[in-house]
Protein backbone atom coordinates (compact mmCIF):
# COMPACT_ATOMS: atom_id res chain seq x y z
CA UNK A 1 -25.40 -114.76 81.13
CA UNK A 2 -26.07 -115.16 77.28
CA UNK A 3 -23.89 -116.16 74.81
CA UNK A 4 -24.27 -114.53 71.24
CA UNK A 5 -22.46 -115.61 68.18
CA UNK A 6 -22.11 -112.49 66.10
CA UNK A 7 -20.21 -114.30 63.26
CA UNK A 8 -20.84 -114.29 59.59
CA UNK A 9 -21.31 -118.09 57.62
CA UNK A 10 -17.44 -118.76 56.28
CA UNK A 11 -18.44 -119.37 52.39
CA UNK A 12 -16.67 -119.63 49.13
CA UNK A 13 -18.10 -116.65 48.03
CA UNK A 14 -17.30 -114.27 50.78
CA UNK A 15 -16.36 -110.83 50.41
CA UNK A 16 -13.00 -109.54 50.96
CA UNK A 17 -11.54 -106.62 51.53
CA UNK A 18 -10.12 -105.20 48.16
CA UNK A 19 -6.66 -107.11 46.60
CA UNK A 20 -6.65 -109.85 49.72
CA UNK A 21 -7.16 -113.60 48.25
CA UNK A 22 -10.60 -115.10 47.76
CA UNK A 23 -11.44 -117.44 50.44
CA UNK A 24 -11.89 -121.27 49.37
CA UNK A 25 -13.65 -123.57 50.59
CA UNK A 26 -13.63 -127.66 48.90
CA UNK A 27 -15.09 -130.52 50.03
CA UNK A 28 -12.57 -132.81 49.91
CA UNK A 29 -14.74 -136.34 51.47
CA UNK A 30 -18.08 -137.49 50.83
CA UNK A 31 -20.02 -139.80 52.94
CA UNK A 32 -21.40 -142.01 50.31
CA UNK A 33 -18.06 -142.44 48.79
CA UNK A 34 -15.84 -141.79 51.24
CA UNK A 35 -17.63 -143.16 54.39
CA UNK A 36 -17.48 -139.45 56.07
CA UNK A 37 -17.73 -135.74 55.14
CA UNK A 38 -14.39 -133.66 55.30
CA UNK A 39 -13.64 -129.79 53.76
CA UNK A 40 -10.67 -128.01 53.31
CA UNK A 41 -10.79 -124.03 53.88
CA UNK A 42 -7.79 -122.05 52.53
CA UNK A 43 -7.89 -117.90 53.52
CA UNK A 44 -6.25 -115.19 55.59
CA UNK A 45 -7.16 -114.26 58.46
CA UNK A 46 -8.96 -111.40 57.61
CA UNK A 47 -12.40 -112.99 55.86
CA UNK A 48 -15.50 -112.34 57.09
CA UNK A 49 -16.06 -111.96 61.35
CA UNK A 50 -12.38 -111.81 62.87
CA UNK A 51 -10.40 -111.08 65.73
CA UNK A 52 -7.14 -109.28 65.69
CA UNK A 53 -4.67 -108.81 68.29
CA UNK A 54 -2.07 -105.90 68.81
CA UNK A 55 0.36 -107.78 66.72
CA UNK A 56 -1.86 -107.25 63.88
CA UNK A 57 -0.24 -103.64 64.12
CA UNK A 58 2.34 -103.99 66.29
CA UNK A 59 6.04 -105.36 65.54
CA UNK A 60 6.20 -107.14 69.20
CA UNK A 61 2.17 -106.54 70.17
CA UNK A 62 0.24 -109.60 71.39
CA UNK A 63 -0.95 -112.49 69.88
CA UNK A 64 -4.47 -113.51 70.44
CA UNK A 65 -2.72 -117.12 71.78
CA UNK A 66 -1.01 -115.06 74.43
CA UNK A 67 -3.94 -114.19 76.28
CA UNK A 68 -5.47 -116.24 78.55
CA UNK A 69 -9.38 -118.09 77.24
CA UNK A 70 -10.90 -115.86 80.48
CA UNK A 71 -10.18 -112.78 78.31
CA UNK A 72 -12.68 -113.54 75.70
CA UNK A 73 -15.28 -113.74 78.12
CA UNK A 74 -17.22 -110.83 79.92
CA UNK A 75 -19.98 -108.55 80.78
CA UNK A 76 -20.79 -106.76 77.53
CA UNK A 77 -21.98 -103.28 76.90
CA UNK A 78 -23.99 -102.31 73.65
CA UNK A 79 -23.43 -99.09 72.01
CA UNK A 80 -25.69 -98.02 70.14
CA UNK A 81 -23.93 -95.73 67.38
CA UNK A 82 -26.33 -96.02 64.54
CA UNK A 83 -26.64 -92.29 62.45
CA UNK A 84 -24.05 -90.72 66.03
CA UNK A 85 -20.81 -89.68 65.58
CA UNK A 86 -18.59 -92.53 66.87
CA UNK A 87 -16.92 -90.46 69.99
CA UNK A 88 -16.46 -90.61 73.74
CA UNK A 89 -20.04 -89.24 74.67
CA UNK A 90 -21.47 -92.56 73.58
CA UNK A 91 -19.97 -94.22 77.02
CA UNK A 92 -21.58 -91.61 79.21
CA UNK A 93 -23.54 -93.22 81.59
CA UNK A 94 -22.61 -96.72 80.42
CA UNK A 95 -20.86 -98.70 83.92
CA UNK A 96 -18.22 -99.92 82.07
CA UNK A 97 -15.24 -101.76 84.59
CA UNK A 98 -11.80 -102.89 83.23
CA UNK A 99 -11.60 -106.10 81.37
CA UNK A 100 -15.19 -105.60 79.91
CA UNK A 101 -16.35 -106.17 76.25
CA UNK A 102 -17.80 -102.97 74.65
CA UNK A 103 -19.64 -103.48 71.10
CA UNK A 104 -20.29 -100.40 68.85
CA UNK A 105 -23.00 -101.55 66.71
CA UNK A 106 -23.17 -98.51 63.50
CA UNK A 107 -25.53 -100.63 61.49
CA UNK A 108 -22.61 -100.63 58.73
CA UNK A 109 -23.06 -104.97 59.20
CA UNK A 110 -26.27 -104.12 56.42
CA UNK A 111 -23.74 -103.43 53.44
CA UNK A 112 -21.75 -106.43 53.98
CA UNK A 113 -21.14 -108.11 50.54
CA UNK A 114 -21.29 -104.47 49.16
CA UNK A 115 -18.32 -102.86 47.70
CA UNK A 116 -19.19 -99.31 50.20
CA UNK A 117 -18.72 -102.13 53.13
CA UNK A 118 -15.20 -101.18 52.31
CA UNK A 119 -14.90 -98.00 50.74
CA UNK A 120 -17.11 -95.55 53.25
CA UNK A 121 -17.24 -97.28 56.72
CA UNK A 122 -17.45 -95.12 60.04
CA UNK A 123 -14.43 -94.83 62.31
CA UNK A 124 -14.26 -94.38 66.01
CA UNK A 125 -12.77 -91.18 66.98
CA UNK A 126 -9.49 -90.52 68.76
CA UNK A 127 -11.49 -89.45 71.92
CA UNK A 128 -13.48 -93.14 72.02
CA UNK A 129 -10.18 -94.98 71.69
CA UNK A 130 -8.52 -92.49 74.47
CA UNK A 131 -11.39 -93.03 76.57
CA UNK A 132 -11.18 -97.30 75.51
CA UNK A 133 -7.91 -97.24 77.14
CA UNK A 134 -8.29 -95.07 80.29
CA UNK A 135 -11.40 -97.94 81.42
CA UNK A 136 -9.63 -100.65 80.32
CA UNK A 137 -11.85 -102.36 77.65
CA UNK A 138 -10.82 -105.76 77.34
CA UNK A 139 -12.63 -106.29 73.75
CA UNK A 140 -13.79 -104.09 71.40
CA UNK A 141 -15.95 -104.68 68.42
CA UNK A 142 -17.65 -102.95 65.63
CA UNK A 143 -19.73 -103.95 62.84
CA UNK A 144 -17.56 -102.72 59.95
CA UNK A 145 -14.70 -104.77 58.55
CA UNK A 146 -11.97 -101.95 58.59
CA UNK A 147 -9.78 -99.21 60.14
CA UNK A 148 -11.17 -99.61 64.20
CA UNK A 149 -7.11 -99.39 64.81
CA UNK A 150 -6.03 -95.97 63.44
CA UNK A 151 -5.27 -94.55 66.44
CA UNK A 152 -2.16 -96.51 67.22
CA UNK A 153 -2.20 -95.67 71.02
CA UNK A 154 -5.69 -97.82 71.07
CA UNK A 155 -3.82 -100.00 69.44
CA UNK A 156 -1.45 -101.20 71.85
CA UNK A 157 -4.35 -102.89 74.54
CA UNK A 158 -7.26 -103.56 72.31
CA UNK A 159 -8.18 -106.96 71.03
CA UNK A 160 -10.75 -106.05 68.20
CA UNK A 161 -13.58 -108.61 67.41
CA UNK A 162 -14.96 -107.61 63.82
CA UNK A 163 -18.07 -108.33 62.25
């Protein structure tokens, strides 16, 4: 097994998704002076890579601290969306077994920092999420920052891990 890190750098400068706070990030000790290096970081929890949990949409969904670490580890599956409608046909002939991790990769990740990262990102359709739920995905993740939870019966078992 391989482990990947699919995260984006956490920087002062980061982009956010339009009217949430700019991320900060201070360095608050300094080695030479202070005998050690130390930083401060100040955001919300949506900046840059993230994981939400169906409390994120939910009144009384889950919190990611109410799952277990085991959940956040598994066989992953690849999809390959880039230029293909975002549906249900993009899991034929993918083994996919309850509790896996499936990753939708729509090349979208290239216009991070871009203003259209937010404005004109692909969704997954209504028959993907139905068809999430009937395998039972553990994880899902996509390479856009937005809108993966629309479809509000998805909603209710998916942890989404954003890039």
């Amino acid at each position: 097994m391989r482990y990947i890190d699919l995260t984006h750098t956490f920087k002062q400068n980061m982009p956010v998704y339009p009217g949430n706070p700019k991320p900060e990030l201070k360095q608050i000790a300094f080695a030479d002076k202070d005998g050690y290096n130390d930083f401060q970081i100040k955001t919300d929890m949506h900046v840059g890579t993230h994981m939400d949990a169906p409390f994120h949409m939910l009144q009384n969904g889950k919190r990611l601290s109410e799952y277990p670490p085991e959940h956040f580890f598994g066989k992953g599956h690849l999809i390959d969306a880039r230029g293909k409608s975002i549906n249900a046909d993009l899991l034929n002939e993918k083994e996919i077994s309850r509790g896996d991790i499936v990753l939708i990769m729509t090349g979208f990740s290239n216009k991070f920092g871009r203003p259209e990262y937010y404005e004109s990102y692909p969704e997954i359709s209504k028959t993907l999420a139905s068809k999430i739920v009937e395998l039972g995905v553990g994880i899902v993740g996509i390479d856009t920052q937005v809108q993966i939870d629309r479809h509000l019966p998805f909603t209710n078992c998916y942890l989404k891990m954003m890039y």
